[in-house]
PDB file of N, CA and C in Angstrom:
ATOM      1  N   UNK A   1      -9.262  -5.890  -0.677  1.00  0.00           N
ATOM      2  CA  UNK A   1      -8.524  -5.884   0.575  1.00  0.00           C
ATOM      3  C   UNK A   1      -7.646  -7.138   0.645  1.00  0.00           C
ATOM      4  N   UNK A   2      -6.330  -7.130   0.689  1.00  0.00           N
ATOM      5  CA  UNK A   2      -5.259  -8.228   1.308  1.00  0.00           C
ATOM      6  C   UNK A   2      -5.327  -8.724   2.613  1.00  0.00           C
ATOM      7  N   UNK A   3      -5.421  -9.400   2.514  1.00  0.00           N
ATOM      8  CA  UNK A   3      -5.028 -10.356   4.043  1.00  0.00           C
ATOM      9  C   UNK A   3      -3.874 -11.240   4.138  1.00  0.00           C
ATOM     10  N   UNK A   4      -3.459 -11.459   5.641  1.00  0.00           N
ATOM     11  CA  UNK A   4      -2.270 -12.234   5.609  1.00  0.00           C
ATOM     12  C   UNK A   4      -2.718 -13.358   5.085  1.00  0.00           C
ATOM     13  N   UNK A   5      -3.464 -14.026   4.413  1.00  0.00           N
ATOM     14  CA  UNK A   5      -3.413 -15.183   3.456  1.00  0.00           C
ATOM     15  C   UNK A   5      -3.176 -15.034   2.109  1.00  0.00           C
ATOM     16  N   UNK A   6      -3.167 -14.185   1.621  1.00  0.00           N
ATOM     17  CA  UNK A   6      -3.222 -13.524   0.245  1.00  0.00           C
ATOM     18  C   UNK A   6      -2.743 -12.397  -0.051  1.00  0.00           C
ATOM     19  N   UNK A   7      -1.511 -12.303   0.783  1.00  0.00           N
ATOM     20  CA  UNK A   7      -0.244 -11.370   0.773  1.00  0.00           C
ATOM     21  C   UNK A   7       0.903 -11.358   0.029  1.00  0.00           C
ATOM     22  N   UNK A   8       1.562 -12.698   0.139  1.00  0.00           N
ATOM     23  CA  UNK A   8       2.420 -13.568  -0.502  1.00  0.00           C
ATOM     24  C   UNK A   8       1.921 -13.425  -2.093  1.00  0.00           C
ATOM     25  N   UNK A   9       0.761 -13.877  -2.518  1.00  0.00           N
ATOM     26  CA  UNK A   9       0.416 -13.688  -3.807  1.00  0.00           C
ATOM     27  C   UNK A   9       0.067 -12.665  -4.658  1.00  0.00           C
ATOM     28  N   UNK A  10      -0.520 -11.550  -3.817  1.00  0.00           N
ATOM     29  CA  UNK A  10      -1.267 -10.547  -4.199  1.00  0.00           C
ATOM     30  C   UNK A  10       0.196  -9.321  -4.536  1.00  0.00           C
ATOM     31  N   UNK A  11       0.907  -9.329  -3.193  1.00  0.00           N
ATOM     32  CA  UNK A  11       2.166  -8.264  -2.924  1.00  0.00           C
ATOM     33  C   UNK A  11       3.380  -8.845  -3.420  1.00  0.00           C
ATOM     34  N   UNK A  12       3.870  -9.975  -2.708  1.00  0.00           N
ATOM     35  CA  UNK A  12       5.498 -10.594  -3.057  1.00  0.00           C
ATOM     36  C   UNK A  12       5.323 -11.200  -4.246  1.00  0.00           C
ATOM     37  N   UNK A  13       4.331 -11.861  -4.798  1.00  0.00           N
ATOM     38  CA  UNK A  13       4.378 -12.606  -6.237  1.00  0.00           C
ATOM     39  C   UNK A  13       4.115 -11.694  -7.198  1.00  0.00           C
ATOM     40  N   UNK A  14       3.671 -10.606  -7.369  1.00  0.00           N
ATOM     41  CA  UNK A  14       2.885  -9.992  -8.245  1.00  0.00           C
ATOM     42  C   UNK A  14       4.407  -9.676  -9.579  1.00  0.00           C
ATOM     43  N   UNK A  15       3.742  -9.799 -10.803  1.00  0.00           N
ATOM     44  CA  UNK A  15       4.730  -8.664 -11.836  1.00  0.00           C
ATOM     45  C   UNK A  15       4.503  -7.476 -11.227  1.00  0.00           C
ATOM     46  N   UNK A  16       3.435  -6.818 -10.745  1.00  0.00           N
ATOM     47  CA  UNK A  16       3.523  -5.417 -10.967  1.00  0.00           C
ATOM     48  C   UNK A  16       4.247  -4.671 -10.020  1.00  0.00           C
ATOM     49  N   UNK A  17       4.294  -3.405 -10.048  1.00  0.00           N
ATOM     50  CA  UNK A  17       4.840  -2.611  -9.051  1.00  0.00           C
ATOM     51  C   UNK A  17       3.824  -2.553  -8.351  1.00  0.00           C
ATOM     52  N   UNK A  18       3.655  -2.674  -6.903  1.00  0.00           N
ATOM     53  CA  UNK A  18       2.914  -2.994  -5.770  1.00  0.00           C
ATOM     54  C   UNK A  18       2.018  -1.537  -5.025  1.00  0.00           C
ATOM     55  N   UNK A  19       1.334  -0.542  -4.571  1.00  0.00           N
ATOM     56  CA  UNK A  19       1.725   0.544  -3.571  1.00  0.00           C
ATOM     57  C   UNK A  19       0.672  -0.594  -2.362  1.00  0.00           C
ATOM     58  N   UNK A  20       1.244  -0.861  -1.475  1.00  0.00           N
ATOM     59  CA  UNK A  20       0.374  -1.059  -0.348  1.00  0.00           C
ATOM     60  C   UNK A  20      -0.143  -0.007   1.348  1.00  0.00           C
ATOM     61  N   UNK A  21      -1.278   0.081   1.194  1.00  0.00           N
ATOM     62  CA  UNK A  21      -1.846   0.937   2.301  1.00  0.00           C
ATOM     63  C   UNK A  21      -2.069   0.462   3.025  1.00  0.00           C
ATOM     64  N   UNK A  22      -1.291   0.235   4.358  1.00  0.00           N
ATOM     65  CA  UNK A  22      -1.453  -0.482   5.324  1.00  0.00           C
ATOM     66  C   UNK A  22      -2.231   0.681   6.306  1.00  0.00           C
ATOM     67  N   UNK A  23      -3.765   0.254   6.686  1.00  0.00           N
ATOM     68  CA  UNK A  23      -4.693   1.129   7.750  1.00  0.00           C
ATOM     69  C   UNK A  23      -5.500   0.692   8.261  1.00  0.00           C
ATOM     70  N   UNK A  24      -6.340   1.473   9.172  1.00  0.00           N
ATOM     71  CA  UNK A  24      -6.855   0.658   9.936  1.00  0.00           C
ATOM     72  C   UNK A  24      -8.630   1.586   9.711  1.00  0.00           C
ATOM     73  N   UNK A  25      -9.257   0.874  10.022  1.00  0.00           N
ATOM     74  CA  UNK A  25     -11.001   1.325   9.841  1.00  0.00           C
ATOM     75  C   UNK A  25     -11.073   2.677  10.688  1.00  0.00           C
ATOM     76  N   UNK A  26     -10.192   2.499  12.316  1.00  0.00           N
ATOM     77  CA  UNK A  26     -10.468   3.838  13.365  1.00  0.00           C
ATOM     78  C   UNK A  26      -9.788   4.921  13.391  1.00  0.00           C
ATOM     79  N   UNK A  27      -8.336   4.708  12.138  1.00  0.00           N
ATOM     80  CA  UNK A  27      -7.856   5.659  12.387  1.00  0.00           C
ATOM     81  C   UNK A  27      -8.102   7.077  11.385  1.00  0.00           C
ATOM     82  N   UNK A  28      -8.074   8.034  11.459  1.00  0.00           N
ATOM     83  CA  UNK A  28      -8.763   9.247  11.061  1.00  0.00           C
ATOM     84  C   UNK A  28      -7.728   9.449  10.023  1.00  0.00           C
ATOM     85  N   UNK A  29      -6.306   9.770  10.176  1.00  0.00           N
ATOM     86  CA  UNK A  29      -5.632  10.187   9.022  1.00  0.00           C
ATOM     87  C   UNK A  29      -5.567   9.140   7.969  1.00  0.00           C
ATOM     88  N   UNK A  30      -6.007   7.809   7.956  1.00  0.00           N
ATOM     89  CA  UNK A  30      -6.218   6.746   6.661  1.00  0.00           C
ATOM     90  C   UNK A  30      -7.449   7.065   6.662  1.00  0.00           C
ATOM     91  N   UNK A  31      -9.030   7.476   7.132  1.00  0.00           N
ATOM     92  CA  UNK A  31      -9.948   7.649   6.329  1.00  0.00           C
ATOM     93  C   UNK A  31     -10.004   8.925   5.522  1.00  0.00           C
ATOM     94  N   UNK A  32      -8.943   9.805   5.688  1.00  0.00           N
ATOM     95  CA  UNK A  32      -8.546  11.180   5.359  1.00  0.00           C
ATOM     96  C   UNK A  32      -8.477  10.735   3.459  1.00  0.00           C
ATOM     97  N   UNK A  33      -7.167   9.624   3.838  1.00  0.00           N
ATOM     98  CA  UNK A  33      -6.693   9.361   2.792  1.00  0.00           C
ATOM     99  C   UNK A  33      -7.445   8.591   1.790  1.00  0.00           C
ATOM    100  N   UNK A  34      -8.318   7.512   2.288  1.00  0.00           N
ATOM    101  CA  UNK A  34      -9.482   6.877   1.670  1.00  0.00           C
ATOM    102  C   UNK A  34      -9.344   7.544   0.192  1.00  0.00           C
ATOM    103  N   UNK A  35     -10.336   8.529   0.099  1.00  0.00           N
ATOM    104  CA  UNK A  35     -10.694   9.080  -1.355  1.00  0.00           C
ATOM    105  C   UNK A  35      -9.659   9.150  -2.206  1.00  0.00           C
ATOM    106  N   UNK A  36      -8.306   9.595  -2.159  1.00  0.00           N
ATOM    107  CA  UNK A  36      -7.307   9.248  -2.767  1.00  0.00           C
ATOM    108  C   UNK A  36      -6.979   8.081  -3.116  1.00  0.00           C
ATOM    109  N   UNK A  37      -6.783   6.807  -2.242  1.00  0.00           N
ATOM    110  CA  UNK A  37      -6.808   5.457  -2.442  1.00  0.00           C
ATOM    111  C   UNK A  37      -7.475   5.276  -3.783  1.00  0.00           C
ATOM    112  N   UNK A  38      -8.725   5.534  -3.394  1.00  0.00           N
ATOM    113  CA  UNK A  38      -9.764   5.034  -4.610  1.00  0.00           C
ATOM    114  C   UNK A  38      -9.782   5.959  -5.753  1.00  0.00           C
ATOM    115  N   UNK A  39      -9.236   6.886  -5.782  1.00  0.00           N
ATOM    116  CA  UNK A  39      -9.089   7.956  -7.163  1.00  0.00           C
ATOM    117  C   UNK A  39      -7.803   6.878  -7.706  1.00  0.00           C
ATOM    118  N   UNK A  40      -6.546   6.439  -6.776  1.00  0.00           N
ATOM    119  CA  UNK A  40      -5.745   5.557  -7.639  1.00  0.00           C
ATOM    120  C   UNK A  40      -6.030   4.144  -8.101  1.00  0.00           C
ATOM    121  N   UNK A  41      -7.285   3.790  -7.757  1.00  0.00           N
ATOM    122  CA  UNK A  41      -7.492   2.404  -8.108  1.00  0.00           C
ATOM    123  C   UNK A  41      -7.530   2.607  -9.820  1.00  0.00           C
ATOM    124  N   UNK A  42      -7.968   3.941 -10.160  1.00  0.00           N
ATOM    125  CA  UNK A  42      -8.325   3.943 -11.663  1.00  0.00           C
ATOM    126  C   UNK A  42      -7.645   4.934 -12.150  1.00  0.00           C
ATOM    127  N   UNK A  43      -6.041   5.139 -11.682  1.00  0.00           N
ATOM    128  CA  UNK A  43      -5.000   5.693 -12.300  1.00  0.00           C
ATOM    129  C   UNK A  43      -4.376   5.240 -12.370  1.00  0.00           C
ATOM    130  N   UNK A  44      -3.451   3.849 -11.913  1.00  0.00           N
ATOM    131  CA  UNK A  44      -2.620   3.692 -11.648  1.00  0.00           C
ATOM    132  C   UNK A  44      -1.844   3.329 -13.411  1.00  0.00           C
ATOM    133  N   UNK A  45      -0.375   3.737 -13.394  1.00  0.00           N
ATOM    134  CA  UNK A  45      -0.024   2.964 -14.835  1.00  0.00           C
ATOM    135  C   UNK A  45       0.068   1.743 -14.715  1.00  0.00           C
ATOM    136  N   UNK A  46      -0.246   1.704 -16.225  1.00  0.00           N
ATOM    137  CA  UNK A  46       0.100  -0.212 -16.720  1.00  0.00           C
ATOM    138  C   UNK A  46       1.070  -0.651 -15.870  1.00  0.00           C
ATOM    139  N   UNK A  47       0.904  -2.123 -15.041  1.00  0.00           N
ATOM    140  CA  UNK A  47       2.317  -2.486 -14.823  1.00  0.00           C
ATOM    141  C   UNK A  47       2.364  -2.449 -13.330  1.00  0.00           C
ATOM    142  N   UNK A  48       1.320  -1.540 -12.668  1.00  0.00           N
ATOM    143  CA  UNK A  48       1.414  -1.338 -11.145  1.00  0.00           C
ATOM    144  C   UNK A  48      -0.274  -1.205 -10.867  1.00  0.00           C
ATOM    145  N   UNK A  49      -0.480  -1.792  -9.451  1.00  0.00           N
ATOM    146  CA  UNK A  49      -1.457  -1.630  -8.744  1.00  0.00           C
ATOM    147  C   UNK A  49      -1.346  -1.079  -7.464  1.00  0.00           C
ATOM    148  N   UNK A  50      -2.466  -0.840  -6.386  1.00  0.00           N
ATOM    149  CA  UNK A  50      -2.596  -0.322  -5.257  1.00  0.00           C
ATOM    150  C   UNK A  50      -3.647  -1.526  -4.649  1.00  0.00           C
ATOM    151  N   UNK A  51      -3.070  -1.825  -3.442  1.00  0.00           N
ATOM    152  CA  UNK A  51      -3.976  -2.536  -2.384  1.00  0.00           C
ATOM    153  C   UNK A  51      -3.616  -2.091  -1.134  1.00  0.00           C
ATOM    154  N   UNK A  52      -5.085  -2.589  -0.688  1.00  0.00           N
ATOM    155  CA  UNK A  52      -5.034  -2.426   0.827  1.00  0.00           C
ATOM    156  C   UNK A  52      -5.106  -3.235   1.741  1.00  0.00           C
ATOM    157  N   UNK A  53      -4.432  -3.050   2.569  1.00  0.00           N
ATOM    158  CA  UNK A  53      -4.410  -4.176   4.142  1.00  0.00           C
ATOM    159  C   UNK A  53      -4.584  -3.329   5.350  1.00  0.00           C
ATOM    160  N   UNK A  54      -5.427  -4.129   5.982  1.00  0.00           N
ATOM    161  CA  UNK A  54      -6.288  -3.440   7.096  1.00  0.00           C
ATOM    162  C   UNK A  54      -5.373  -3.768   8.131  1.00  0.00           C
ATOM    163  N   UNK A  55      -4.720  -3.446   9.411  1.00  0.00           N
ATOM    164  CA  UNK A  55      -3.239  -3.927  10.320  1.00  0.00           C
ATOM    165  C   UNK A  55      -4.360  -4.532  10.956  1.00  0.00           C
ATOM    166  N   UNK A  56      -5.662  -4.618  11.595  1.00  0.00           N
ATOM    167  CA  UNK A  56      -6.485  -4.822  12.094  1.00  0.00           C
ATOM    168  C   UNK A  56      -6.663  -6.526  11.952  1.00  0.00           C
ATOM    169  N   UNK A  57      -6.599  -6.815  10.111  1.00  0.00           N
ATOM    170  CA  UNK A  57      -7.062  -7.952   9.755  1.00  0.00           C
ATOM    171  C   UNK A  57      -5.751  -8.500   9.063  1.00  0.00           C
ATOM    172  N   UNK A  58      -4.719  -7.952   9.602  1.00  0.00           N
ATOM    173  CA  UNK A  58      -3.313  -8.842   8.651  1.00  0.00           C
ATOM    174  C   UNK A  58      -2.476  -8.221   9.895  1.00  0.00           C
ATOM    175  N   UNK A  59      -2.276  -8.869  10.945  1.00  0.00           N
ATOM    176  CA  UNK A  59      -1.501  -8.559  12.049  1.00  0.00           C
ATOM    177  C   UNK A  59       0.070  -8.952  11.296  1.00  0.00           C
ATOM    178  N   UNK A  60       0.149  -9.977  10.694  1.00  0.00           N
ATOM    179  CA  UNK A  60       1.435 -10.597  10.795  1.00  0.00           C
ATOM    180  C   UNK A  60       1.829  -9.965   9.179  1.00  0.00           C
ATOM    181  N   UNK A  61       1.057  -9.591   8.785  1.00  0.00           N
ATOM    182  CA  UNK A  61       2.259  -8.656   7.253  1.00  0.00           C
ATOM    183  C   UNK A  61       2.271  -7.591   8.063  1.00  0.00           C
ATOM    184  N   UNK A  62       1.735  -6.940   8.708  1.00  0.00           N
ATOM    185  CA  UNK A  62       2.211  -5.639   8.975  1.00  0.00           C
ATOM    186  C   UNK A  62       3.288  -5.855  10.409  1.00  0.00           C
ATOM    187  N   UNK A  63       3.392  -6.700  11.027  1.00  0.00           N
ATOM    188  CA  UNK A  63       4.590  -6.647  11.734  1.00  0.00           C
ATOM    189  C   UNK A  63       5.828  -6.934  10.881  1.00  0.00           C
ATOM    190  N   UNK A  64       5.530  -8.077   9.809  1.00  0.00           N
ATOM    191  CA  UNK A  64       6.785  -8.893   9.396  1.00  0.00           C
ATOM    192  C   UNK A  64       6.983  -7.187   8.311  1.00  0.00           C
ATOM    193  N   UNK A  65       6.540  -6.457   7.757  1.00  0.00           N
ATOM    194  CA  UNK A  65       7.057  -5.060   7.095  1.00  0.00           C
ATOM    195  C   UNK A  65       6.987  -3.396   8.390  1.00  0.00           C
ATOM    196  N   UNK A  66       6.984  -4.275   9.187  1.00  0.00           N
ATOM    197  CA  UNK A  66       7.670  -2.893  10.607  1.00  0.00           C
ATOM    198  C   UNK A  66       6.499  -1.985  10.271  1.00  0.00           C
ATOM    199  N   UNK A  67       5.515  -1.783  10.436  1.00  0.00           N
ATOM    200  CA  UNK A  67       3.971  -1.121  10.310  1.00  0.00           C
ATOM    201  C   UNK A  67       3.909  -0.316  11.514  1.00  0.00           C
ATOM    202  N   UNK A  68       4.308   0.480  11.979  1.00  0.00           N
ATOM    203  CA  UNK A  68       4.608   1.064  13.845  1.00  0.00           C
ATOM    204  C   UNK A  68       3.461   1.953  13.639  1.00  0.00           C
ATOM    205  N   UNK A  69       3.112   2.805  12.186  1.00  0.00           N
ATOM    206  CA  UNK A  69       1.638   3.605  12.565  1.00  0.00           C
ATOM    207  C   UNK A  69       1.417   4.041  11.213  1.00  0.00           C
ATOM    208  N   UNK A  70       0.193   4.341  11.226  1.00  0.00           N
ATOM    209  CA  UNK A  70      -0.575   4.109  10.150  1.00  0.00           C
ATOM    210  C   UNK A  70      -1.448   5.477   9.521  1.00  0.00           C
ATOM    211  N   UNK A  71      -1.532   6.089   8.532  1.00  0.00           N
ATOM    212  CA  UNK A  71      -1.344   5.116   7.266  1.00  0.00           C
ATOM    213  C   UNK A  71      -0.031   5.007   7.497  1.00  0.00           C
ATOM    214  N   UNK A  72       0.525   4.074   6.974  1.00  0.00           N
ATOM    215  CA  UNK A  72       2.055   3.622   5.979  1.00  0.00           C
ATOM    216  C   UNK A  72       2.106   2.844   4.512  1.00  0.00           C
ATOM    217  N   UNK A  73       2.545   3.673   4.012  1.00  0.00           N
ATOM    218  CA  UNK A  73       2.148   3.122   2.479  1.00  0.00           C
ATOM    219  C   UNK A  73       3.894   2.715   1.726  1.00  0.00           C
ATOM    220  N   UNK A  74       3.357   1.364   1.250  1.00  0.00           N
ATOM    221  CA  UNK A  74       4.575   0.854   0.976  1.00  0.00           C
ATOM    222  C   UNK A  74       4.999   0.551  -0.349  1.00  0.00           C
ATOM    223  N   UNK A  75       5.691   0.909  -1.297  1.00  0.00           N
ATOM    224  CA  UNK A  75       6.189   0.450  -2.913  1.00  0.00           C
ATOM    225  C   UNK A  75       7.019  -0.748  -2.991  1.00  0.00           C
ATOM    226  N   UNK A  76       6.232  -2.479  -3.152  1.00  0.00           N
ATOM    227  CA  UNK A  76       6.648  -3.044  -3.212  1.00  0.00           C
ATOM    228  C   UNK A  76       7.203  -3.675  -4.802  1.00  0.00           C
ATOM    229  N   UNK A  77       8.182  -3.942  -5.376  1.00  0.00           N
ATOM    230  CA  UNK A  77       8.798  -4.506  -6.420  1.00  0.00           C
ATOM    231  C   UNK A  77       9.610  -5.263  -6.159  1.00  0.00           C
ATOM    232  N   UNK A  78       9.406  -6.796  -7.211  1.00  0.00           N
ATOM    233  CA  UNK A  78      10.044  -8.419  -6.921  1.00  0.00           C
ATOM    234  C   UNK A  78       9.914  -8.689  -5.975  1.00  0.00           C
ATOM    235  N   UNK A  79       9.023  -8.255  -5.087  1.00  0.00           N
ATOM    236  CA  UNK A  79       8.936  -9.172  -3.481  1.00  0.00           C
ATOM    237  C   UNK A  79       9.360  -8.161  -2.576  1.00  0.00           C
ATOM    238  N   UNK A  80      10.323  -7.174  -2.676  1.00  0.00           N
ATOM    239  CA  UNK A  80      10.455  -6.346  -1.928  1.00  0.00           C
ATOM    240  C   UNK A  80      10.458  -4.861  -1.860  1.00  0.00           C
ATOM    241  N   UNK A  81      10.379  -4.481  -0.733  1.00  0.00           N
ATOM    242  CA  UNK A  81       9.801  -2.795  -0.464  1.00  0.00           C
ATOM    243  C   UNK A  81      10.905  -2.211  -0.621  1.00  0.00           C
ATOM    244  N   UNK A  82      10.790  -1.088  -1.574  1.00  0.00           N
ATOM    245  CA  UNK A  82      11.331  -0.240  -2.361  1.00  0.00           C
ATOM    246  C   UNK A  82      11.415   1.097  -2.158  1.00  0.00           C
ATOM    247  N   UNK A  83      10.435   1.475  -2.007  1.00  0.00           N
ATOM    248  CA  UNK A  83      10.495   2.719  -0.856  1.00  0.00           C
ATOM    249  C   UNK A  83       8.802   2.700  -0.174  1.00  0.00           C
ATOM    250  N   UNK A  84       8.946   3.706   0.999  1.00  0.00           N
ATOM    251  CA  UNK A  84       7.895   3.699   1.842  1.00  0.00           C
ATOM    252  C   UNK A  84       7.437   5.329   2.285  1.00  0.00           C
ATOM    253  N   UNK A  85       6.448   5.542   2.686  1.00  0.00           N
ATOM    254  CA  UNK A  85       6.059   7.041   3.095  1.00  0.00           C
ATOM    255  C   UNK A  85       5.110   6.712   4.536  1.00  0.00           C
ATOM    256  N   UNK A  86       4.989   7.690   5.403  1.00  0.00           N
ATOM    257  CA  UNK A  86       4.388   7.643   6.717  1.00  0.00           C
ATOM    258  C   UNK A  86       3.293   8.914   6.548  1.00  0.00           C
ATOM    259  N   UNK A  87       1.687   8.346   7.181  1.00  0.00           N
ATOM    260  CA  UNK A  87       1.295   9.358   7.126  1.00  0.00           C
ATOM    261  C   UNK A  87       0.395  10.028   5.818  1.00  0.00           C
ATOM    262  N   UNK A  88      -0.556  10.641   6.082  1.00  0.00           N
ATOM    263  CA  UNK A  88      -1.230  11.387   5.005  1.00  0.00           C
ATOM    264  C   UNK A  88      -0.321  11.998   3.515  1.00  0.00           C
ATOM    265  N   UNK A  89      -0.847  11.371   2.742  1.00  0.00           N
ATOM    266  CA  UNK A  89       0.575  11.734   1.367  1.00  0.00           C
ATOM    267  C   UNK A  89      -1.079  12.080   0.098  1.00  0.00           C
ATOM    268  N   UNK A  90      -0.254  12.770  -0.375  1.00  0.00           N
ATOM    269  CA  UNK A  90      -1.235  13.458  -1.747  1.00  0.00           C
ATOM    270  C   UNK A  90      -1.202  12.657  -3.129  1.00  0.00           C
ATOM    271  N   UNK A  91      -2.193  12.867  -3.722  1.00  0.00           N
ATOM    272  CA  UNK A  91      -1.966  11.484  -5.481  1.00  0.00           C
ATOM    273  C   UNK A  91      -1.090  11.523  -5.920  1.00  0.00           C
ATOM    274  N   UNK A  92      -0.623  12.994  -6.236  1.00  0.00           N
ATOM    275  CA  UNK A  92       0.983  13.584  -7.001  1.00  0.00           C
ATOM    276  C   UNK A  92       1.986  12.448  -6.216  1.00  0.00           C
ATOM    277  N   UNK A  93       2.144  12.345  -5.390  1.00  0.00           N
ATOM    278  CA  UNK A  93       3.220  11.892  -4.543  1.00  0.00           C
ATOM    279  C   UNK A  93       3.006  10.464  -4.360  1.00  0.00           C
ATOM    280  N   UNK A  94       2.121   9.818  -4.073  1.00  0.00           N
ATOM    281  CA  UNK A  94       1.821   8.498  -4.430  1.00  0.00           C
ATOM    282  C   UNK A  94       2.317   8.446  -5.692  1.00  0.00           C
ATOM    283  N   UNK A  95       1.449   8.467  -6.585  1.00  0.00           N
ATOM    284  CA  UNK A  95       2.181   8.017  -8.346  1.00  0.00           C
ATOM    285  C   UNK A  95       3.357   8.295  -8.081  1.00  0.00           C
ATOM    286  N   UNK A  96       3.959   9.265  -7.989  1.00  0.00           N
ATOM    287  CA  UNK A  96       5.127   9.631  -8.183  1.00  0.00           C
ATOM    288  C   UNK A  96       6.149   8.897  -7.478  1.00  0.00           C
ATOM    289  N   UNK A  97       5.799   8.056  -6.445  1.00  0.00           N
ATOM    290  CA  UNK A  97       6.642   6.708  -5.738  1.00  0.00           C
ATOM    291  C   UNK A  97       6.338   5.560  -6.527  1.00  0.00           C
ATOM    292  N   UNK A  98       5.005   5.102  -7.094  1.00  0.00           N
ATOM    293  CA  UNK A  98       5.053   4.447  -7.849  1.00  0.00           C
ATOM    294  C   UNK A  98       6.148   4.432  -9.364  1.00  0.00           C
ATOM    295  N   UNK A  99       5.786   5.253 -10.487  1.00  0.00           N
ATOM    296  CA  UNK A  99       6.199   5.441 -11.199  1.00  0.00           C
ATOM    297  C   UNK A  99       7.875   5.591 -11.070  1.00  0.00           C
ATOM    298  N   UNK A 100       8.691   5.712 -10.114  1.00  0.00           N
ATOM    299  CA  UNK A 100       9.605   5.857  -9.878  1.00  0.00           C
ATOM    300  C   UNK A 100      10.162   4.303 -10.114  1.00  0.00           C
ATOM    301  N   UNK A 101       9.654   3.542  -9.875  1.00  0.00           N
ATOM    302  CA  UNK A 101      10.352   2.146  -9.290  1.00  0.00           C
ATOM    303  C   UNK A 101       9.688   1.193 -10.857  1.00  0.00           C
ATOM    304  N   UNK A 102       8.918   2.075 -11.627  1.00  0.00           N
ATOM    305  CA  UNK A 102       8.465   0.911 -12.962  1.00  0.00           C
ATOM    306  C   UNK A 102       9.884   0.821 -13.926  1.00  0.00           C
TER     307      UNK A 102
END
């Protein structure tokens, strides 16, 4: 899990291609998504990762990247977001935002 202390390093510094899941513990369509999350922790290609930030426990990354509702999942590369999706999204379609931007 990312936190706004370990955002900067984890997301904006990283080589890799980034996907970040910005959610929250109460909301129902991110625990929907949960199991997917974690099916990509051990797909992702070389070169890219997936983390998560709770809006709950990183108030200020998810305002400073416009977070209005959740899930919102974000493809960050060199520091910045690359493309973004709102909402319950399927593995196909995750990778497939990833892999787009390697």
């Amino acid at each position: 899990m990312v936190t706004d202390s370990d955002f900067q390093k984890e997301v904006l510094e990283s080589s890799d291609v980034v996907l970040v899941d910005f959610f929250a513990t109460w909301c129902g369509p991110c625990q929907a998504l949960l199991p997917i999350i974690e099916e990509l922790f051990g797909e992702m290609p070389a070169g890219s990762k997936v983390v998560k930030v709770d809006v709950d426990q990183a108030p200020e990354s998810s305002a400073k990247y416009g977070v209005m509702s959740i899930p919102t999942l974000k493809v960050f590369k060199g520091g910045k977001v690359v493309e973004e999706a709102n909402g319950l999204q399927g593995k196909e379609a995750l990778l497939a935002m990833v892999q787009k931007h390697m």
